[in-house]
N, C-alpha and C. Protein backbone atom coordinates (compact mmCIF):
# COMPACT_ATOMS: atom_id res chain seq x y z
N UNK A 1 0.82 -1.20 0.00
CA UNK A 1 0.00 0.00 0.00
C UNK A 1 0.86 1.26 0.00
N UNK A 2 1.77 1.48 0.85
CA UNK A 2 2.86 2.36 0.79
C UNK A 2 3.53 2.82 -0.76
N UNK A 3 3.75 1.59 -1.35
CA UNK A 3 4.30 1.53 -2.56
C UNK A 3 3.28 2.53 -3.35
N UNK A 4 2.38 2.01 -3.45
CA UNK A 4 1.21 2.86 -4.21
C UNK A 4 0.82 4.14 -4.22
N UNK A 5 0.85 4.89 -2.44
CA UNK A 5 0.86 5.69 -2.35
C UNK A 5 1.85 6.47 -2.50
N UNK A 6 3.36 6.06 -2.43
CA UNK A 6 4.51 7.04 -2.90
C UNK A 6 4.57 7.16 -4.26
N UNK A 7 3.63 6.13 -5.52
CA UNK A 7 4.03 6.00 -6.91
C UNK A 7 2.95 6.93 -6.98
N UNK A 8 2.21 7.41 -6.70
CA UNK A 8 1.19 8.72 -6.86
C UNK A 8 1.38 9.86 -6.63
N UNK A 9 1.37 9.64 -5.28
CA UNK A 9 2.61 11.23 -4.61
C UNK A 9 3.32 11.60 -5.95
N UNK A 10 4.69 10.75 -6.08
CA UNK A 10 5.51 11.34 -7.32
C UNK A 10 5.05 11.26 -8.40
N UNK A 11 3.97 10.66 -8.78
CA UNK A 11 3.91 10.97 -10.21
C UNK A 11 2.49 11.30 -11.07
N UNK A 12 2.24 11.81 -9.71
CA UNK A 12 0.78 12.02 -10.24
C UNK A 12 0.71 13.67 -11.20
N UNK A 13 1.32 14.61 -10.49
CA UNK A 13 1.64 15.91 -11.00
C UNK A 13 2.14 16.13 -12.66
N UNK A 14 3.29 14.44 -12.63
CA UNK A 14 4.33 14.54 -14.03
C UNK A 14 2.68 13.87 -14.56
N UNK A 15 2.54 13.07 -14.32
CA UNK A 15 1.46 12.46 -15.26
C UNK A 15 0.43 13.11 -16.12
N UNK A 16 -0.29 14.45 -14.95
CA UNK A 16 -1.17 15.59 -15.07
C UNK A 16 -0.66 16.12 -16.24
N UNK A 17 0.87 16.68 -16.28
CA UNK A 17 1.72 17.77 -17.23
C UNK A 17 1.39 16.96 -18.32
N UNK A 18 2.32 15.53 -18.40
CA UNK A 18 2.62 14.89 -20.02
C UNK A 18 0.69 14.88 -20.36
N UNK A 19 -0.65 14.58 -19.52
CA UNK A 19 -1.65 14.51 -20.40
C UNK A 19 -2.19 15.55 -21.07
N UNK A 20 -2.35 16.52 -20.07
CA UNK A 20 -2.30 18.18 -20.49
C UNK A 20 -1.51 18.56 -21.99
N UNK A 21 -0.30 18.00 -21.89
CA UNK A 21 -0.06 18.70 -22.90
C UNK A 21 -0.22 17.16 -24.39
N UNK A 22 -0.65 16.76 -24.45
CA UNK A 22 -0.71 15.20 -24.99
C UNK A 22 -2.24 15.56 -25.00
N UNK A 23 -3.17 16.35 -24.78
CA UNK A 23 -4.63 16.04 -25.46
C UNK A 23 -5.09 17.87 -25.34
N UNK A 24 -4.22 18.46 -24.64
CA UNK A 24 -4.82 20.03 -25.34
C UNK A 24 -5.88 20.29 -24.20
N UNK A 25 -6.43 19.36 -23.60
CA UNK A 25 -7.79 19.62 -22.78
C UNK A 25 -7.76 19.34 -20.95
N UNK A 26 -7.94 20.57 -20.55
CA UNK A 26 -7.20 20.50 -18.62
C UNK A 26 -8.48 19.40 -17.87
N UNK A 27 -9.67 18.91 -18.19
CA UNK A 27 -10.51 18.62 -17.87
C UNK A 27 -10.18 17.08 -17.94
N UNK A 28 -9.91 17.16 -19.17
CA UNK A 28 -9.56 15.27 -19.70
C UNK A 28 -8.22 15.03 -19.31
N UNK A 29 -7.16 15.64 -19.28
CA UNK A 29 -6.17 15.20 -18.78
C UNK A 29 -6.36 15.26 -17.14
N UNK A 30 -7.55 15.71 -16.35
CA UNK A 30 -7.40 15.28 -15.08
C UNK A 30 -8.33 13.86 -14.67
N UNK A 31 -9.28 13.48 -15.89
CA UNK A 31 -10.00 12.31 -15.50
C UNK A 31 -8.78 11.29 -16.27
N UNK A 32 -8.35 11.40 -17.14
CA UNK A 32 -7.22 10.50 -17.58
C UNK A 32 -6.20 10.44 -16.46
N UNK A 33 -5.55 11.42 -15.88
CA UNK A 33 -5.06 10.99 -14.73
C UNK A 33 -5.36 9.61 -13.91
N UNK A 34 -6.88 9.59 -13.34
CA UNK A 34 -7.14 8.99 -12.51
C UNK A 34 -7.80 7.64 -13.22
N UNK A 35 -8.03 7.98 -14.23
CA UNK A 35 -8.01 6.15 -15.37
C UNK A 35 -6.41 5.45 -15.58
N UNK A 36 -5.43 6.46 -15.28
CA UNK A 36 -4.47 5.54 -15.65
C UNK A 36 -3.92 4.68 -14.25
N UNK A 37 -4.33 6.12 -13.46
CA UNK A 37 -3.86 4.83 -12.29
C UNK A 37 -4.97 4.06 -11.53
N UNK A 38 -6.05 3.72 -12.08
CA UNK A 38 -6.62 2.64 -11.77
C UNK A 38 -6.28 1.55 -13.18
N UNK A 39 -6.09 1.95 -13.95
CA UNK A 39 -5.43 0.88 -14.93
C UNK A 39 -4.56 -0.02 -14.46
N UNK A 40 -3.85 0.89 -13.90
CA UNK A 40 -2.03 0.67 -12.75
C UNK A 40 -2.38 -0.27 -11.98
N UNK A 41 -3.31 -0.05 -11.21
CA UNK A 41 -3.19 -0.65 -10.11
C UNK A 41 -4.02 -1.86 -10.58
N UNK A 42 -5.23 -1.85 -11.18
CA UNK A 42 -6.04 -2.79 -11.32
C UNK A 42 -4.90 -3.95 -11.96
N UNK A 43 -4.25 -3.87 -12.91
CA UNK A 43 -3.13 -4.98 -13.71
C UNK A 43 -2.09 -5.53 -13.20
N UNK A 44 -1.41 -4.17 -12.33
CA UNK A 44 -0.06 -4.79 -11.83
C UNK A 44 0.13 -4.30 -10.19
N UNK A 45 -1.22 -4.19 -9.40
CA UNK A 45 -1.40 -4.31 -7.98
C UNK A 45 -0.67 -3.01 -7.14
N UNK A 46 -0.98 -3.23 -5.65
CA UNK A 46 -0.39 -1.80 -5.29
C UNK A 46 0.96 -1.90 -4.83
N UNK A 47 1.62 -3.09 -5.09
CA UNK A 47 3.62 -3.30 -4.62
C UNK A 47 3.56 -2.81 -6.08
N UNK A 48 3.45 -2.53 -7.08
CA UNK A 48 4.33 -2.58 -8.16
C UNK A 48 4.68 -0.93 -8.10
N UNK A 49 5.92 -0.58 -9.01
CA UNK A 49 6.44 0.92 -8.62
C UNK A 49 7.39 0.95 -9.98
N UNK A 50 6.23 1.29 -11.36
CA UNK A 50 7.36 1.13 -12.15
C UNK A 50 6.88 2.66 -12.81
N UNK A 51 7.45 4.08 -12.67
CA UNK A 51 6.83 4.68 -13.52
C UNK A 51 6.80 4.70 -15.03
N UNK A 52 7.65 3.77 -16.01
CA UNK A 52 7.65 3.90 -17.50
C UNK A 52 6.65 3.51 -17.44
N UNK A 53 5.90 1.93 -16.84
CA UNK A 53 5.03 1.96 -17.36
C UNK A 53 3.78 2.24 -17.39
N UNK A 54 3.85 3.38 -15.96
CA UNK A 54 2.84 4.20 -15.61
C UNK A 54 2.76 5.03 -17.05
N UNK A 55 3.45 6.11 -17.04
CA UNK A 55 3.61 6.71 -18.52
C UNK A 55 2.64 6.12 -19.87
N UNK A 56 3.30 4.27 -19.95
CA UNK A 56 2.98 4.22 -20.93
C UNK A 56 1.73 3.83 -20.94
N UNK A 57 0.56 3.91 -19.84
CA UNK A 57 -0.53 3.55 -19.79
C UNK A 57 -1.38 4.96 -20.03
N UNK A 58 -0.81 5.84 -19.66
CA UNK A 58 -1.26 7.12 -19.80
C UNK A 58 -0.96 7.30 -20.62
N UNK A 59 0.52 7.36 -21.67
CA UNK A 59 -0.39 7.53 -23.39
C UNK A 59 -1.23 6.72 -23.93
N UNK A 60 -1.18 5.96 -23.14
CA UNK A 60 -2.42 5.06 -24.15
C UNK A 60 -3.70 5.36 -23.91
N UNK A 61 -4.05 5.58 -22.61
CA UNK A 61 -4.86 6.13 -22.41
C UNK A 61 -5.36 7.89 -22.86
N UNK A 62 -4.63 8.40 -23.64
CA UNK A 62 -4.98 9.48 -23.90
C UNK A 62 -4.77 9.23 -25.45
N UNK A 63 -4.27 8.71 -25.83
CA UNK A 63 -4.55 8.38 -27.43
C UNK A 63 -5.72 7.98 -27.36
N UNK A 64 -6.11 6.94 -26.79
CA UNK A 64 -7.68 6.83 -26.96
C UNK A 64 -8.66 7.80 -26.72
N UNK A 65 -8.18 8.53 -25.92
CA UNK A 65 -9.40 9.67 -25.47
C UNK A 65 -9.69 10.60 -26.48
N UNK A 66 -8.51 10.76 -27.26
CA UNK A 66 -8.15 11.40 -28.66
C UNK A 66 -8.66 11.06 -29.92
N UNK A 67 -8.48 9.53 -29.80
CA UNK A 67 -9.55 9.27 -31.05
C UNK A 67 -10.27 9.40 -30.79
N UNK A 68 -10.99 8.71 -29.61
CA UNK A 68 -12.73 9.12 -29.24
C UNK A 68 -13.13 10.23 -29.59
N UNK A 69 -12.55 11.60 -29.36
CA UNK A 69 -12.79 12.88 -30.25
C UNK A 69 -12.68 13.01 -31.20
N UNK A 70 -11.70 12.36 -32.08
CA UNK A 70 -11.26 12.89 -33.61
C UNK A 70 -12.07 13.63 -33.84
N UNK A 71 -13.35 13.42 -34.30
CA UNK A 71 -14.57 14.00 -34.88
C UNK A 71 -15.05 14.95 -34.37
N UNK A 72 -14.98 15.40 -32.93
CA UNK A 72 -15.89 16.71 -32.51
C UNK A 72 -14.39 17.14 -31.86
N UNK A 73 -14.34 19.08 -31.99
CA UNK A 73 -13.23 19.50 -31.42
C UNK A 73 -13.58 19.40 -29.77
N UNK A 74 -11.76 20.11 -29.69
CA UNK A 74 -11.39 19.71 -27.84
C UNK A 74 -12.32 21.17 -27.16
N UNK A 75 -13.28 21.04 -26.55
CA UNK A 75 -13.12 22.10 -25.52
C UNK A 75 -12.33 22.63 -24.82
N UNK A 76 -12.74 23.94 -25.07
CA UNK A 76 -11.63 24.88 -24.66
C UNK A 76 -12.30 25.17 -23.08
N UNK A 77 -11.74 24.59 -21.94
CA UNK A 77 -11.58 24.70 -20.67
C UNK A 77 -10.55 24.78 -20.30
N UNK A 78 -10.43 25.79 -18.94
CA UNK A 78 -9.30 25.63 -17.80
C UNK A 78 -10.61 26.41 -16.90
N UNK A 79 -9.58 26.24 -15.36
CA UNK A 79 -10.76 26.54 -14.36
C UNK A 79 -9.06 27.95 -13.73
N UNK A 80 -9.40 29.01 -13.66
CA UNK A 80 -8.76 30.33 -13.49
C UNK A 80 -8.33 30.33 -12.30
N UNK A 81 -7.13 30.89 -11.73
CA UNK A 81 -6.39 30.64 -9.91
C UNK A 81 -7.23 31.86 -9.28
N UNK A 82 -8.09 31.32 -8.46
CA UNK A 82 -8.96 32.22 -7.94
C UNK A 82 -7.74 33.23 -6.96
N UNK A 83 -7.00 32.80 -6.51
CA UNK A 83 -6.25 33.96 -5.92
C UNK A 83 -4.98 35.16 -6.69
N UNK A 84 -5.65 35.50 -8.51
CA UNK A 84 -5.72 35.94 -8.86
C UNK A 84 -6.63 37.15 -9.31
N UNK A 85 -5.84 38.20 -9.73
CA UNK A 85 -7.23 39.09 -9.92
C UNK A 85 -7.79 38.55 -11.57
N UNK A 86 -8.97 39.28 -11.66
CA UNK A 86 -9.44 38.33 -12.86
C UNK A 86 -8.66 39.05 -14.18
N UNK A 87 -7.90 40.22 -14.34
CA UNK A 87 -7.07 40.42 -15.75
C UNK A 87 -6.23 39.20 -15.70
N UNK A 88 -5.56 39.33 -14.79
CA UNK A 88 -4.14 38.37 -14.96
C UNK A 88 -4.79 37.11 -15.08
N UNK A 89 -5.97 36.96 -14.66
CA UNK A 89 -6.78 35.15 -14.58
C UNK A 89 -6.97 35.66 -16.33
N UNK A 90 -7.55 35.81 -16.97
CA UNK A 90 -7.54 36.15 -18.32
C UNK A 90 -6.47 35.71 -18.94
N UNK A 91 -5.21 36.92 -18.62
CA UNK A 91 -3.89 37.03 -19.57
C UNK A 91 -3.44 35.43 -19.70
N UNK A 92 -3.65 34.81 -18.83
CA UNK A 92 -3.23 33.48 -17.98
C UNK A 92 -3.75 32.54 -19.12
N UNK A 93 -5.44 32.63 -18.84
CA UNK A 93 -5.67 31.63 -19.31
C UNK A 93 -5.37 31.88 -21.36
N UNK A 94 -5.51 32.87 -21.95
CA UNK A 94 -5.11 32.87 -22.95
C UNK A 94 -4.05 32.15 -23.84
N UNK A 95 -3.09 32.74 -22.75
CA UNK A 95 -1.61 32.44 -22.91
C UNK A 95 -1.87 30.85 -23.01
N UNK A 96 -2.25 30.08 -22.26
CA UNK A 96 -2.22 29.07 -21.77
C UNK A 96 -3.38 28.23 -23.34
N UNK A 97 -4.79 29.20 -23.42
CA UNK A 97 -5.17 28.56 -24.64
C UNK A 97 -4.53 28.70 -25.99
N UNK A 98 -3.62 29.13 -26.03
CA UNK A 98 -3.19 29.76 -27.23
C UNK A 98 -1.86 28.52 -27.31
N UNK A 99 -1.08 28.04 -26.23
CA UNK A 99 -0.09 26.97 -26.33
C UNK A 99 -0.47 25.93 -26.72
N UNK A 100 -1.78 25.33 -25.87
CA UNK A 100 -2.76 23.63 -25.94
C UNK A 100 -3.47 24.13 -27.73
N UNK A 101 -3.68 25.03 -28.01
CA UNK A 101 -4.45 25.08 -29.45
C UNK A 101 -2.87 24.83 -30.47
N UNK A 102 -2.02 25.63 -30.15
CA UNK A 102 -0.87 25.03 -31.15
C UNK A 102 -0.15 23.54 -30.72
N UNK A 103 -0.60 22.97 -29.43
CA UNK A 103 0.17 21.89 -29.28
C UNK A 103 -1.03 21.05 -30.05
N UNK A 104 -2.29 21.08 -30.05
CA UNK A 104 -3.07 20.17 -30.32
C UNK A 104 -3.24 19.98 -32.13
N UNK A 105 -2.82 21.46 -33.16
CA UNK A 105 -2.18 21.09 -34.08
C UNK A 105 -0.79 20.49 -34.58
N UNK A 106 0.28 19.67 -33.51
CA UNK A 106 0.83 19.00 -34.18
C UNK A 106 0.18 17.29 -34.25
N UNK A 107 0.83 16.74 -35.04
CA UNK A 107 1.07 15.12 -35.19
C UNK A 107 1.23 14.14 -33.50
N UNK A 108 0.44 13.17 -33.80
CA UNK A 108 0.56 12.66 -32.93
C UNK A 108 2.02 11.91 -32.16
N UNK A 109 2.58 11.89 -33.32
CA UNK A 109 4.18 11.59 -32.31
C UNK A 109 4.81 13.24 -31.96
N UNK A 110 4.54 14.14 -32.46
CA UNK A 110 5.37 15.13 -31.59
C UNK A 110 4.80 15.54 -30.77
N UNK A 111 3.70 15.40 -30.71
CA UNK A 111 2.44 16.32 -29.38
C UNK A 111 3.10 14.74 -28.34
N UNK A 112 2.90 13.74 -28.49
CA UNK A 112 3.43 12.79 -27.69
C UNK A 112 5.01 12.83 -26.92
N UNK A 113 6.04 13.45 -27.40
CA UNK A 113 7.13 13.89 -27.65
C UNK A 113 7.31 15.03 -26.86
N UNK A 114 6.08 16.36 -27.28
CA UNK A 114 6.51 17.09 -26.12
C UNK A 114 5.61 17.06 -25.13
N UNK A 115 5.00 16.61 -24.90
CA UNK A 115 4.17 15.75 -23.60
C UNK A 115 5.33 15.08 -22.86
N UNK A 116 6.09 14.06 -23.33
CA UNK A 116 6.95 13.45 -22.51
C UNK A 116 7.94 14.41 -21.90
N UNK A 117 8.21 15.21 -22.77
CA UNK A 117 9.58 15.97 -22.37
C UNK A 117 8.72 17.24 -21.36
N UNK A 118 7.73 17.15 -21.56
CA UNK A 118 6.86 18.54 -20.29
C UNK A 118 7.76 18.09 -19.03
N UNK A 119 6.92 16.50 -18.82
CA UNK A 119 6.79 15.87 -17.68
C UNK A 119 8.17 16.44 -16.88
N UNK A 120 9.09 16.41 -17.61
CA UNK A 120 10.56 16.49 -17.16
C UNK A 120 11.04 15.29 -16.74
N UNK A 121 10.20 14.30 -16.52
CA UNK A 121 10.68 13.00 -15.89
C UNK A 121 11.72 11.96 -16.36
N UNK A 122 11.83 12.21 -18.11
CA UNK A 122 12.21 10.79 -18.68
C UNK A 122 13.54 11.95 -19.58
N UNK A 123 14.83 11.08 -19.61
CA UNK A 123 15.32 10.80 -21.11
C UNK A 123 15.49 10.70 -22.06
N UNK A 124 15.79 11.37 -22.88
CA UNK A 124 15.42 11.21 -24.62
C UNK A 124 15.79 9.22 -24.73
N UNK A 125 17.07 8.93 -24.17
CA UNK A 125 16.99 7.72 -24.01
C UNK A 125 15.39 6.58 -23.86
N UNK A 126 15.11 6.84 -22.91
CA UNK A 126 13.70 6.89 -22.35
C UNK A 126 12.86 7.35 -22.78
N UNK A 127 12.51 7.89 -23.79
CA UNK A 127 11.33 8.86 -24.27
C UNK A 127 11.20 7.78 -25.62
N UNK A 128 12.84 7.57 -26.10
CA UNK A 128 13.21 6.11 -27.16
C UNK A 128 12.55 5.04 -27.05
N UNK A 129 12.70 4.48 -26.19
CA UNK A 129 11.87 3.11 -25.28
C UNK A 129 10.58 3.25 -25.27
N UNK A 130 10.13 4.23 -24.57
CA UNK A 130 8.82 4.21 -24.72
C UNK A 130 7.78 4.47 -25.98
N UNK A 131 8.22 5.20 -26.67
CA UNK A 131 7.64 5.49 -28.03
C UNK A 131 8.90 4.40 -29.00
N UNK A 132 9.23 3.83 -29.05
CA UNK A 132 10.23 2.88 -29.94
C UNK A 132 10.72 3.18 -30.78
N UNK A 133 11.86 4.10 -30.86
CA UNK A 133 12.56 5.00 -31.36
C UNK A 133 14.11 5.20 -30.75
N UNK A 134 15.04 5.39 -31.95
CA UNK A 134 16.11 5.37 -31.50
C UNK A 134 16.41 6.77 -30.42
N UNK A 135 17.36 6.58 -29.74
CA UNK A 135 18.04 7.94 -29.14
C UNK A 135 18.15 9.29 -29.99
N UNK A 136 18.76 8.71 -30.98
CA UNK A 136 18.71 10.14 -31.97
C UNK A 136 17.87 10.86 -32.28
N UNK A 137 16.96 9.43 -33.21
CA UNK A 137 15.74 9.93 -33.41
C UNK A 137 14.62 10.85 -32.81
N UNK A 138 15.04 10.08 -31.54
CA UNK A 138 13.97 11.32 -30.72
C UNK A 138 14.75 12.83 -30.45
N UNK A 139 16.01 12.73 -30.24
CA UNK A 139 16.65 14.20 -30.61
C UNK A 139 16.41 14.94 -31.60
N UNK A 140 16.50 14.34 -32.78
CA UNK A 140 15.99 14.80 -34.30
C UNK A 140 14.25 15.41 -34.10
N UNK A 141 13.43 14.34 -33.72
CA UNK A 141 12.03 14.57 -33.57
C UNK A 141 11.76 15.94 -33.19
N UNK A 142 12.73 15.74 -31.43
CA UNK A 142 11.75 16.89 -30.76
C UNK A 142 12.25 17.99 -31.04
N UNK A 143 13.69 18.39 -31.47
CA UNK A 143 14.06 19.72 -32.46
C UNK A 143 13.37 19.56 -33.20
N UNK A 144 12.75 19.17 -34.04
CA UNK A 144 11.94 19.59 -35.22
C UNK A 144 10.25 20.18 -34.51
N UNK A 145 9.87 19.15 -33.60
CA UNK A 145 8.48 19.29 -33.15
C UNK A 145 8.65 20.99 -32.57
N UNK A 146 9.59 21.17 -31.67
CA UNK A 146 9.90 22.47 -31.20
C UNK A 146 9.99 23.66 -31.99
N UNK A 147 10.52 23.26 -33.51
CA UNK A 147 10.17 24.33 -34.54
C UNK A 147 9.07 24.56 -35.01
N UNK A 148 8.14 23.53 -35.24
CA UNK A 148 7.08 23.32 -35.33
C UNK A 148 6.03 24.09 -34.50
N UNK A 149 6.39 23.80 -32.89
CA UNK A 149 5.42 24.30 -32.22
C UNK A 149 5.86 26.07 -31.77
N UNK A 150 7.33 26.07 -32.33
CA UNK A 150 7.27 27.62 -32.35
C UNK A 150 6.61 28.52 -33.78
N UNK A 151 6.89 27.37 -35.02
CA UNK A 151 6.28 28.28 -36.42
C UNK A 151 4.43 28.70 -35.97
N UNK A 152 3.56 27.52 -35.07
CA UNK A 152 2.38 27.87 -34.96
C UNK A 152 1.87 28.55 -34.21
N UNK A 153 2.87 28.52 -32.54
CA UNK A 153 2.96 30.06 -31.86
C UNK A 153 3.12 30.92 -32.58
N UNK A 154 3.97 31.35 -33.40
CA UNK A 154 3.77 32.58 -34.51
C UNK A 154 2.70 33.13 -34.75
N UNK A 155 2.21 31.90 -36.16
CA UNK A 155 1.23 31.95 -36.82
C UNK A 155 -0.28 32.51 -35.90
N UNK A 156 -0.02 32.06 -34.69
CA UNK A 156 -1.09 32.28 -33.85
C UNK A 156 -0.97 34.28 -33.08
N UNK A 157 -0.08 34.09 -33.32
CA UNK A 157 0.11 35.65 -33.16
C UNK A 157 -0.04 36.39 -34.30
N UNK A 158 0.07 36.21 -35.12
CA UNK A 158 0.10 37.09 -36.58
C UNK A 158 -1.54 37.43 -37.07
């Protein structure tokens, strides 16, 4: 039980980040949160303490949540830091819709890509493994995805 509760503690926050930014939507990446770790626990019990493959249940679980949408767009939700005044709750949330709308136009391996690398948790090594991809490759990837997601920040300003 301990086990379980320290594999949450730590990784419930990274988990939150990589879904957030892996489906564009603050609402679904917090019920996906809590589907992946009953996934977790339901398969591989509460001694187990592995976070890759916490991770890799949570992309999977959010790829699916993703197709399930294909067809109708993501709502645009966030819920504003009430101990803000409401401009800066504004400037905030903008800023913030304006990143998830250009992350949610890339490809599904780079929105996956910089989802992993949000988390801060993993390795390009590790980021390899989990998406099955060489080391490089994912170096190559996420410089490119990063140009990418800066040409549509642009575009979104222009």
């Amino acid at each position: 039980m301990e086990n379980c509760e320290r594999l949450y503690r730590d990784n419930r926050e990274r988990v939150l980040r990589f879904l957030l930014h892996l489906t564009g939507d603050v609402e679904l990446a917090r019920d996906l949160v809590q589907e992946t770790f009953a996934r977790y626990l339901s398969r591989y019990g509460r001694d187990s303490e592995q976070p890759g493959l916490l991770f890799t249940i949570a992309r999977n679980a959010g790829l699916d949540a993703l197709r399930r949408r294909r067809t109708s767009p993501l709502p645009e939700r966030e819920t504003a830091d009430p101990r803000r005044d409401p401009e800066h709750q504004l400037i905030d949330r903008q800023e913030l819709d304006r990143v998830l709308a250009a992350i949610r136009r890339l490809d599904d391996t780079d929105r996956q890509l910089v989802a992993l690398l949000a988390t801060g948790t993993f390795s390009y090594r590790e980021i390899g493994r989990l998406l099955d991809l060489s080391e490089t490759n994912v170096k190559v990837r996420v410089h490119r995805a990063r140009l990418k997601l800066k040409a549509l920040m642009a575009e979104g300003e222009a």
